[in-house]
Structures are given as C-alpha cells and as structure tokens.
C-alpha atoms as a PDB file:
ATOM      1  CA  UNK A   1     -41.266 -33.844  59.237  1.00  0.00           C
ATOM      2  CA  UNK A   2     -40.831 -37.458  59.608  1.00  0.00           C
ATOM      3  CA  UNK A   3     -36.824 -38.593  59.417  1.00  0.00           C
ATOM      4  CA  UNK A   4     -36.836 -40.618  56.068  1.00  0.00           C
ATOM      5  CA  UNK A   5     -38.440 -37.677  54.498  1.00  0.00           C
ATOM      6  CA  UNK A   6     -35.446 -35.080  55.749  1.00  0.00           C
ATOM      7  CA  UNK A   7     -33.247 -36.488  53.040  1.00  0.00           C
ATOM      8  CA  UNK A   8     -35.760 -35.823  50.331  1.00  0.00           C
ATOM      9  CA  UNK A   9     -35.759 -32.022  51.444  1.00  0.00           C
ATOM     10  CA  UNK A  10     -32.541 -31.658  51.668  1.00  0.00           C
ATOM     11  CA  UNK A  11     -32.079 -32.864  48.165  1.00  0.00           C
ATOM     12  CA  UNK A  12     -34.906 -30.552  46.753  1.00  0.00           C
ATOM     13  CA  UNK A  13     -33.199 -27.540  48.285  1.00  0.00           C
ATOM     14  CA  UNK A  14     -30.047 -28.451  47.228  1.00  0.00           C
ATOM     15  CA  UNK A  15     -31.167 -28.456  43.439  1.00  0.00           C
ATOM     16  CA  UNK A  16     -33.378 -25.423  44.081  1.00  0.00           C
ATOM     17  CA  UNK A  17     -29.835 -23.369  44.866  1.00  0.00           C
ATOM     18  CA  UNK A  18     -27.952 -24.963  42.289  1.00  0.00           C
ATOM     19  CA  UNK A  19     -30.888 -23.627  39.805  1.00  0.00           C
ATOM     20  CA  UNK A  20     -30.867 -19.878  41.098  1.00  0.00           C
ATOM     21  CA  UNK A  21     -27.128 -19.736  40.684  1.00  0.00           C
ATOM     22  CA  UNK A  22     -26.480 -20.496  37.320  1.00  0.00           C
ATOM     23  CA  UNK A  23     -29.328 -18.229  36.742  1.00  0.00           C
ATOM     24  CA  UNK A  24     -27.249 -15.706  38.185  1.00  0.00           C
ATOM     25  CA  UNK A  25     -24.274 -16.501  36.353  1.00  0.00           C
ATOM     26  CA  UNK A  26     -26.645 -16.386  33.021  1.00  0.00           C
ATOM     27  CA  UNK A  27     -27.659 -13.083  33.745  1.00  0.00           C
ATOM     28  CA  UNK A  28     -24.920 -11.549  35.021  1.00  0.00           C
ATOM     29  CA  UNK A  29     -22.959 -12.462  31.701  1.00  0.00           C
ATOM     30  CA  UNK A  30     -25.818 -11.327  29.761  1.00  0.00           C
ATOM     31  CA  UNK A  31     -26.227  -7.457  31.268  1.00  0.00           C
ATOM     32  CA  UNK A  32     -22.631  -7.266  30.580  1.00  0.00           C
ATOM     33  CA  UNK A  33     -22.847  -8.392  26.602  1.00  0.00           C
ATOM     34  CA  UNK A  34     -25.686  -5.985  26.996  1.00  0.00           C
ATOM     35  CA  UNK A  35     -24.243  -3.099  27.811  1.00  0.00           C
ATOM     36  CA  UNK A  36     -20.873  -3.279  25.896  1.00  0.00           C
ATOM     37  CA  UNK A  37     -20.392   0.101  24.764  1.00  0.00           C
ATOM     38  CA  UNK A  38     -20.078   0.606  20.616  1.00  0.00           C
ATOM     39  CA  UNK A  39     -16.981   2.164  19.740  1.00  0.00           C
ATOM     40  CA  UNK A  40     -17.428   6.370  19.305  1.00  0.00           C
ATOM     41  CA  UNK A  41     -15.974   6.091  15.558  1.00  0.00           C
ATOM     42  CA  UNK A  42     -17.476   8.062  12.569  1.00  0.00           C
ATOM     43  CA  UNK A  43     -16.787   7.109   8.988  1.00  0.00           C
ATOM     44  CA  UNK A  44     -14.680   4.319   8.067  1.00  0.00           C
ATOM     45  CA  UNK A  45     -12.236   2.548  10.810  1.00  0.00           C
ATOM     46  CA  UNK A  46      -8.420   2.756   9.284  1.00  0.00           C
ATOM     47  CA  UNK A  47      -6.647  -0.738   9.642  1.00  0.00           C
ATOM     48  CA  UNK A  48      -3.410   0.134  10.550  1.00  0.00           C
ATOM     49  CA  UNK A  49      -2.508  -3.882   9.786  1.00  0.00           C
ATOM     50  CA  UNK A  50      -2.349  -3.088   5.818  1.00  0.00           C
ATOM     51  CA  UNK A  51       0.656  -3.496   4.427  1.00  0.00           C
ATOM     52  CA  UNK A  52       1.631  -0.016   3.463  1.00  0.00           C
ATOM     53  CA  UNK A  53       3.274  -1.088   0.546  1.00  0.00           C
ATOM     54  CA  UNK A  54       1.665  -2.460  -2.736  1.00  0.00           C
ATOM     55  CA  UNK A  55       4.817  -4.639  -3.512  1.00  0.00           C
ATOM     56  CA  UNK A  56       3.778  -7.285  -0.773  1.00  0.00           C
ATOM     57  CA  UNK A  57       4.904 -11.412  -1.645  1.00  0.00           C
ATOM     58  CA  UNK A  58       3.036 -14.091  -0.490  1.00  0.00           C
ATOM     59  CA  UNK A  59       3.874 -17.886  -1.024  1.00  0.00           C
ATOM     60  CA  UNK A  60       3.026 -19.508  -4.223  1.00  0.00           C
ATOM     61  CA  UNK A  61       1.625 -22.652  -2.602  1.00  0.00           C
ATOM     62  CA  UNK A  62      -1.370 -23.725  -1.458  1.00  0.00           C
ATOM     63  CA  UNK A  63      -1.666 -24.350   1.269  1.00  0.00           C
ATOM     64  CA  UNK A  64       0.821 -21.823   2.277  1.00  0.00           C
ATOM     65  CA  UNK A  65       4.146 -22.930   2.840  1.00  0.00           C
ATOM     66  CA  UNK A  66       6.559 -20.803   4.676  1.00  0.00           C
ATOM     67  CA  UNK A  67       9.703 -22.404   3.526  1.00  0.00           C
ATOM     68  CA  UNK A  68       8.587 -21.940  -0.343  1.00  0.00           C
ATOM     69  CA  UNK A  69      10.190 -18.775  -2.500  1.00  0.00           C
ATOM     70  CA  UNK A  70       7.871 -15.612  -2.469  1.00  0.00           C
ATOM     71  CA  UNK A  71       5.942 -14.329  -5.378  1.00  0.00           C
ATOM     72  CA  UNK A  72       4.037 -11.761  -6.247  1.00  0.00           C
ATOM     73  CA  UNK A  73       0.246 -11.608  -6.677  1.00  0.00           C
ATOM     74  CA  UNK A  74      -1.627 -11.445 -10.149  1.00  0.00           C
ATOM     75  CA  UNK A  75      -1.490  -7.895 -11.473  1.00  0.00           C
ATOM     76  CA  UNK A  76       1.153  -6.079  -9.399  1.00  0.00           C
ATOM     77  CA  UNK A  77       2.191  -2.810 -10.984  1.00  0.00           C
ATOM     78  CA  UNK A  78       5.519  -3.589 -12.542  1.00  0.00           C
ATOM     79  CA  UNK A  79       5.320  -7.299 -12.122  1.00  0.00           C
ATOM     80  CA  UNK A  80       6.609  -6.355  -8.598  1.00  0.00           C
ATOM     81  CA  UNK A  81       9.709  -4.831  -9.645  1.00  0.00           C
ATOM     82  CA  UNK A  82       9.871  -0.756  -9.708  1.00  0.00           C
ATOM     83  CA  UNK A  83      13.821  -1.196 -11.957  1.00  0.00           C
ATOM     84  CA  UNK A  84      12.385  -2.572 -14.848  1.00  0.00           C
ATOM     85  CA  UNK A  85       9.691   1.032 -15.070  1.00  0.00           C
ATOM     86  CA  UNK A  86      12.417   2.433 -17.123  1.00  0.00           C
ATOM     87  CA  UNK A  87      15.382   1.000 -19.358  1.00  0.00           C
ATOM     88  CA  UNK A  88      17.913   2.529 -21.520  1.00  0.00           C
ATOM     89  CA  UNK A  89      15.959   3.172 -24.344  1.00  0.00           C
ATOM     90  CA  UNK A  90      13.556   5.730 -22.562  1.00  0.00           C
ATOM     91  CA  UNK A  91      16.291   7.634 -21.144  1.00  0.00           C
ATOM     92  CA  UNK A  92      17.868   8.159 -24.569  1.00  0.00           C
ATOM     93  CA  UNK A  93      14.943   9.434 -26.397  1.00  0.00           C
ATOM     94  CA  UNK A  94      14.733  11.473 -23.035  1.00  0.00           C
ATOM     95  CA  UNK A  95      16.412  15.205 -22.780  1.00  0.00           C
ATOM     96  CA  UNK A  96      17.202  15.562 -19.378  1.00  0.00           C
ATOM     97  CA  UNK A  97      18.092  19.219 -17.242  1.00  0.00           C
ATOM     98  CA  UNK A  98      17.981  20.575 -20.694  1.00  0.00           C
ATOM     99  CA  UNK A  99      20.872  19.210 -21.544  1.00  0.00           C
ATOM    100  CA  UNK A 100      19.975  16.587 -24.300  1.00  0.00           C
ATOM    101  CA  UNK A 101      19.289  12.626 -24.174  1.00  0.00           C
ATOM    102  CA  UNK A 102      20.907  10.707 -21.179  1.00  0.00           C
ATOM    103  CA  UNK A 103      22.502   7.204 -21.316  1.00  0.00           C
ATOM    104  CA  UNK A 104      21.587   4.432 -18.735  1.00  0.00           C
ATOM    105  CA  UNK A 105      24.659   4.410 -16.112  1.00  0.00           C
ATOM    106  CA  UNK A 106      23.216   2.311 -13.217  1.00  0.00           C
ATOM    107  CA  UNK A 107      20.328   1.001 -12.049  1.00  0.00           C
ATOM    108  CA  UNK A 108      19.887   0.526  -8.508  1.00  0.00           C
ATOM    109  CA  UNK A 109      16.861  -0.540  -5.902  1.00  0.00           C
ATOM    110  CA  UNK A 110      17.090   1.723  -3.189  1.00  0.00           C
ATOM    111  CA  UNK A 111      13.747  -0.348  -1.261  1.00  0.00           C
ATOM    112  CA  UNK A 112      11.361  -2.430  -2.138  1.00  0.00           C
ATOM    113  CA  UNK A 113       9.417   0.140  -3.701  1.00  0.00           C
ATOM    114  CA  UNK A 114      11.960   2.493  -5.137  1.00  0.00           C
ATOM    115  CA  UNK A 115      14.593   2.295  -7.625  1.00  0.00           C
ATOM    116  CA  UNK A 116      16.980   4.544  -8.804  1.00  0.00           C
ATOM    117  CA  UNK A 117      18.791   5.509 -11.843  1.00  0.00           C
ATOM    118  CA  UNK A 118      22.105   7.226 -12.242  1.00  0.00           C
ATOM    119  CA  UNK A 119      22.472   8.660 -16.095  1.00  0.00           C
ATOM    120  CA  UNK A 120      24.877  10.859 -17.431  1.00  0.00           C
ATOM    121  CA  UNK A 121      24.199  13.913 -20.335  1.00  0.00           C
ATOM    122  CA  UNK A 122      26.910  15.789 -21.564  1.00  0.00           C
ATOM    123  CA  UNK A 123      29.557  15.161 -18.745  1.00  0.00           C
ATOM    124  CA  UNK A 124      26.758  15.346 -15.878  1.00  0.00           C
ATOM    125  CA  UNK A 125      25.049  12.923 -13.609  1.00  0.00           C
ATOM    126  CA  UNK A 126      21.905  12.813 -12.745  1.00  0.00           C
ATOM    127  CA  UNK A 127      20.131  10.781 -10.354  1.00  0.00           C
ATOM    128  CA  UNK A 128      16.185   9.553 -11.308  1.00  0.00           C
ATOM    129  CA  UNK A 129      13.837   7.138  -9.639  1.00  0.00           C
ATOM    130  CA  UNK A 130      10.630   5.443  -9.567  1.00  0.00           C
ATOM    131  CA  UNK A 131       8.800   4.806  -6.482  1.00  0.00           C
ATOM    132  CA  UNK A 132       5.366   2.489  -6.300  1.00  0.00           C
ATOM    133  CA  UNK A 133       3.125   4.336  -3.847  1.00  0.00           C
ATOM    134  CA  UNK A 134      -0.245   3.603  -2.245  1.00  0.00           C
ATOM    135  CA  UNK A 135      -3.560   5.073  -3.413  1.00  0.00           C
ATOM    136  CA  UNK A 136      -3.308   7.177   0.320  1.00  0.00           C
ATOM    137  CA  UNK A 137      -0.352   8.369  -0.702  1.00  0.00           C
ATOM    138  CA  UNK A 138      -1.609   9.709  -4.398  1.00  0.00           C
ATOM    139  CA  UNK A 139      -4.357  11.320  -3.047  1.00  0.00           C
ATOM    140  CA  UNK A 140      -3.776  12.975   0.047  1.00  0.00           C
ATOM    141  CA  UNK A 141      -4.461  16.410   0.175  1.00  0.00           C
ATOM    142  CA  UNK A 142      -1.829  18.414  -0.927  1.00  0.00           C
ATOM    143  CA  UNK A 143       0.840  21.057   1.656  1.00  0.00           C
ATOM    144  CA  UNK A 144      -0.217  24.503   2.076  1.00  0.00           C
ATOM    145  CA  UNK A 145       3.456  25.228  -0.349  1.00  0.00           C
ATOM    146  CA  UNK A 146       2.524  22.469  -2.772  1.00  0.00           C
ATOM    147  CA  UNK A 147       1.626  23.549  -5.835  1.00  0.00           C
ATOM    148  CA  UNK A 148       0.122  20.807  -8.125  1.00  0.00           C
ATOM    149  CA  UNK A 149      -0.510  21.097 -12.045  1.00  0.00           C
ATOM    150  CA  UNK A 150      -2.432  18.198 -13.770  1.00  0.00           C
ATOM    151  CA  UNK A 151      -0.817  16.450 -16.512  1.00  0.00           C
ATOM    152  CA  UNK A 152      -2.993  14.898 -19.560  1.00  0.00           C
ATOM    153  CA  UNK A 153      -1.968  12.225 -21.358  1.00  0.00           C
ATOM    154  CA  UNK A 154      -0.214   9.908 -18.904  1.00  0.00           C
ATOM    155  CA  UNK A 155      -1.371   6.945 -17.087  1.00  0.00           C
ATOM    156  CA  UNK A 156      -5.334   7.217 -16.599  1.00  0.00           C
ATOM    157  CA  UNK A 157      -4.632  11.078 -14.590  1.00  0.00           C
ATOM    158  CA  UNK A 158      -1.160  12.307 -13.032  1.00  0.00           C
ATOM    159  CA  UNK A 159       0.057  15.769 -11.391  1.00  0.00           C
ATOM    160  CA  UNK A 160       3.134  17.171 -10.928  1.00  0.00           C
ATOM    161  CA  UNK A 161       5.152  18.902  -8.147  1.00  0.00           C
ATOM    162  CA  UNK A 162       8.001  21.027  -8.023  1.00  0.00           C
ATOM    163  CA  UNK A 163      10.108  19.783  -5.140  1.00  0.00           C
ATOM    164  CA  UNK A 164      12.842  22.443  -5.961  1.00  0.00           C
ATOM    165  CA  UNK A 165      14.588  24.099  -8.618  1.00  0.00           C
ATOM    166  CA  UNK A 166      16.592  20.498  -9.523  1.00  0.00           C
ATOM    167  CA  UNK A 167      13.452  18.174  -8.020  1.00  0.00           C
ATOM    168  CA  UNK A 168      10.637  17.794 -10.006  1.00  0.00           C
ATOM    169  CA  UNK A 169       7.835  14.490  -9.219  1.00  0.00           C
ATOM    170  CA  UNK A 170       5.165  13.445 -11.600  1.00  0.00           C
ATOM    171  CA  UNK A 171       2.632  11.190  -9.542  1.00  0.00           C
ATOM    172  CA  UNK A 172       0.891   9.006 -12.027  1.00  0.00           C
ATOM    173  CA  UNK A 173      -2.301   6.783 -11.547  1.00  0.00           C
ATOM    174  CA  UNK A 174      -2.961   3.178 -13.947  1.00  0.00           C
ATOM    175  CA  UNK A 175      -4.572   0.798 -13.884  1.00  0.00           C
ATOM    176  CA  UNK A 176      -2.307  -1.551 -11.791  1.00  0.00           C
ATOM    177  CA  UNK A 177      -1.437   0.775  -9.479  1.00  0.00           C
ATOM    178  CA  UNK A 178       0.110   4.267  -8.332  1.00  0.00           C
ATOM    179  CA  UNK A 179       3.764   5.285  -8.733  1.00  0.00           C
ATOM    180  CA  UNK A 180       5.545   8.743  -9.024  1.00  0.00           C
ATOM    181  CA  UNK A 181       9.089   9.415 -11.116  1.00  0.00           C
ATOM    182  CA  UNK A 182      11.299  11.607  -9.700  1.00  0.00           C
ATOM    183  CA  UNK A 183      13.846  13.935 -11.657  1.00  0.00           C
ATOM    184  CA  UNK A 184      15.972  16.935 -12.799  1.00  0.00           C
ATOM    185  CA  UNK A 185      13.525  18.771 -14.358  1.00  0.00           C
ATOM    186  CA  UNK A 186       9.527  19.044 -15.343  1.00  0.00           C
ATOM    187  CA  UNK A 187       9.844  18.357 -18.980  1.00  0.00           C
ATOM    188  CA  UNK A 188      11.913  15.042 -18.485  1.00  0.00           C
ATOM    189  CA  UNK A 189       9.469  13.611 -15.446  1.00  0.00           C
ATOM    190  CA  UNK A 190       7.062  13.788 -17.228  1.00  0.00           C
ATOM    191  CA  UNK A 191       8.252  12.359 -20.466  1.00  0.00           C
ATOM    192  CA  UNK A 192       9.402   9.123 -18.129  1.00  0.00           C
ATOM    193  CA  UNK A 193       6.183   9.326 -16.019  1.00  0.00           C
ATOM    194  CA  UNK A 194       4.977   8.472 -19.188  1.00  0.00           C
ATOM    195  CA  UNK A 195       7.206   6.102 -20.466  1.00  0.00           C
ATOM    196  CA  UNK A 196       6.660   4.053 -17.103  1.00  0.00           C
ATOM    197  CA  UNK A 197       2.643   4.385 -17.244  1.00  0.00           C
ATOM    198  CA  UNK A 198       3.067   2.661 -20.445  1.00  0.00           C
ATOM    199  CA  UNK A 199       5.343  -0.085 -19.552  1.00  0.00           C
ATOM    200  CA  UNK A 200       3.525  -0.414 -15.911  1.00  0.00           C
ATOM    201  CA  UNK A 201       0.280  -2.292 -16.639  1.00  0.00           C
ATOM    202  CA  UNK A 202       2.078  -4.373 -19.284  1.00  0.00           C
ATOM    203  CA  UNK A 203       3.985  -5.668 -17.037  1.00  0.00           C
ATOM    204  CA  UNK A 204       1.539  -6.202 -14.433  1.00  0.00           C
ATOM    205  CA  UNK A 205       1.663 -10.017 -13.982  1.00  0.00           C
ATOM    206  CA  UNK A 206      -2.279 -11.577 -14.790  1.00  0.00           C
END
C-alpha cells in the first residue's frame, strides 16, 4: 500500500466501525421493545388514581389556577353538598322510630360526603344521615348476612338493609349520582331516601 494512500484506509475503516455500532445499538434497543412482555391482566385494569369520592372540586378557571376558590363540576348530586338532601320540612312530615314526626335539631357534615342530622320526636333523639357514595360502592355484591329488599318508587331503583334493630340504610340510585340515608327505622329511611332522590337531581348544578 503506498503511504499517502494509508490515511485513506484508515479513514474508511474508521467509518466502517462507527456504522456497525450504531447498528448494534439500533438493534439491541429494538429486541428489547420487542420482547416487552404484555401485562397478564384479564378484564378491565382498576385505576386506583380515581378519586373515590364523587364530591371532588376542581378550579373554576381556565387555565387552572391553583390559588382560585374550588367549585364543583356541572351536575354533582346535591350541588356538591350532602346537608342540603334533607331540611326541616321532610323530617316533619316524617314519623320516625314509630314515634311520630321529628323536628330538625342540627345539621352537621361529618365528611365531605356525609352529613348528619340530629332530630328529636317525643323527648328522643335520633341521629340520621346522608352519605354520597360511588357507583362501586352501590353495587357491590352484597355480605353473606346482608339481606337486601328492593324498594319501588324511589330514585330510578334503591334497596334497603337492615344494619340492626335501630340501623336501617336505604341505598338509592338517580340520575346524578348514588347516595344512601341512614336511620332509626325502615319505614322512615325510606320515606327520606325518597325525599332526598327528589331533591338530589334538582339540585344537581347543570
């Protein structure tokens, strides 16, 4: 090889290695997009990320802005606010325990989701509340000791439970949402579950 040409050769290889190892790099990094597994998963993936409540607030700016006061979005069951399910007026065309109709005594949020109500009947107290729920939560299966009846009439379908002898729920499906009234006895659930179905949707902001 003559001397001036030893340069040119040099050169030549030097590319020629450069080529075959990005061409290893390239198909290295293919095989292994290649032969990513796919997850073993049958049916639909939970994401664990919802928001397990339905009473979630987002800003009411756009863009978002952090520092601006939360709001509800369009059509939240209650307008976002479980107190307002019930108010005075249900309670006293309401006989509760048996006992005859109750008058409003407090009315407290005990979460986001829940509120409670303390009335009194005939010298008693008696604590009620209303708690939003998810659509997971409505329709799970029920306990092997759960015994659910259906309930016609209220919301667009609703069941009740029988905690106890003094805890009676009425879970109650509409259109905004899912919510279940907790009280005393059967007969005064599910008059409220149905005083609250009514009051739910209308209230659902648009």
């Amino acid at each position: 090889m003559k001397p001036q040409a030893l340069p040119a050769a040099i050169s030549v290889r030097g590319a020629l290695a450069a080529f075959l190892a990005v061409s290893l790099v390239v198909g290295v990094v293919t095989c292994r997009s290649q032969t990513t597994p796919v997850p073993d998963t049958v049916g639909i993936v939970v994401d664990e990320t919802t928001p397990t409540t339905l009473l979630s607030f987002v800003p009411d700016t756009d863009p978002p802005d952090p520092t601006a006061e939360p709001t509800v979005p369009p059509g939240t069951i209650f307008g976002g606010d479980p107190c307002v399910a019930l108010v005075a007026e249900d309670f006293a065309a309401t006989a509760v325990a048996g006992l005859g109709p109750a008058v409003l005594v407090d009315t407290s949020p005990l979460s986001e989701d829940r509120c409670g109500f303390l009335v009194a009947v005939a010298d008693q107290q008696f604590n009620i509340s209303v708690q939003v729920v998810t659509v997971r939560e409505y329709g799970k299966a029920p306990a092997d000791d759960e015994d659910r009846v259906a309930i016609t009439g209220v919301g667009r379908s609703a069941y009740s439970v029988a905690r106890s002898d003094t805890e009676f729920e009425v879970w109650v499906q509409v259109d905004s949402g899912y919510f279940v009234v907790v009280a005393p006895d059967a007969a005064s659930a599910s008059r409220l579950a149905r005083r609250a179905a009514q009051r739910a949707d209308e209230l659902a902001i648009i």
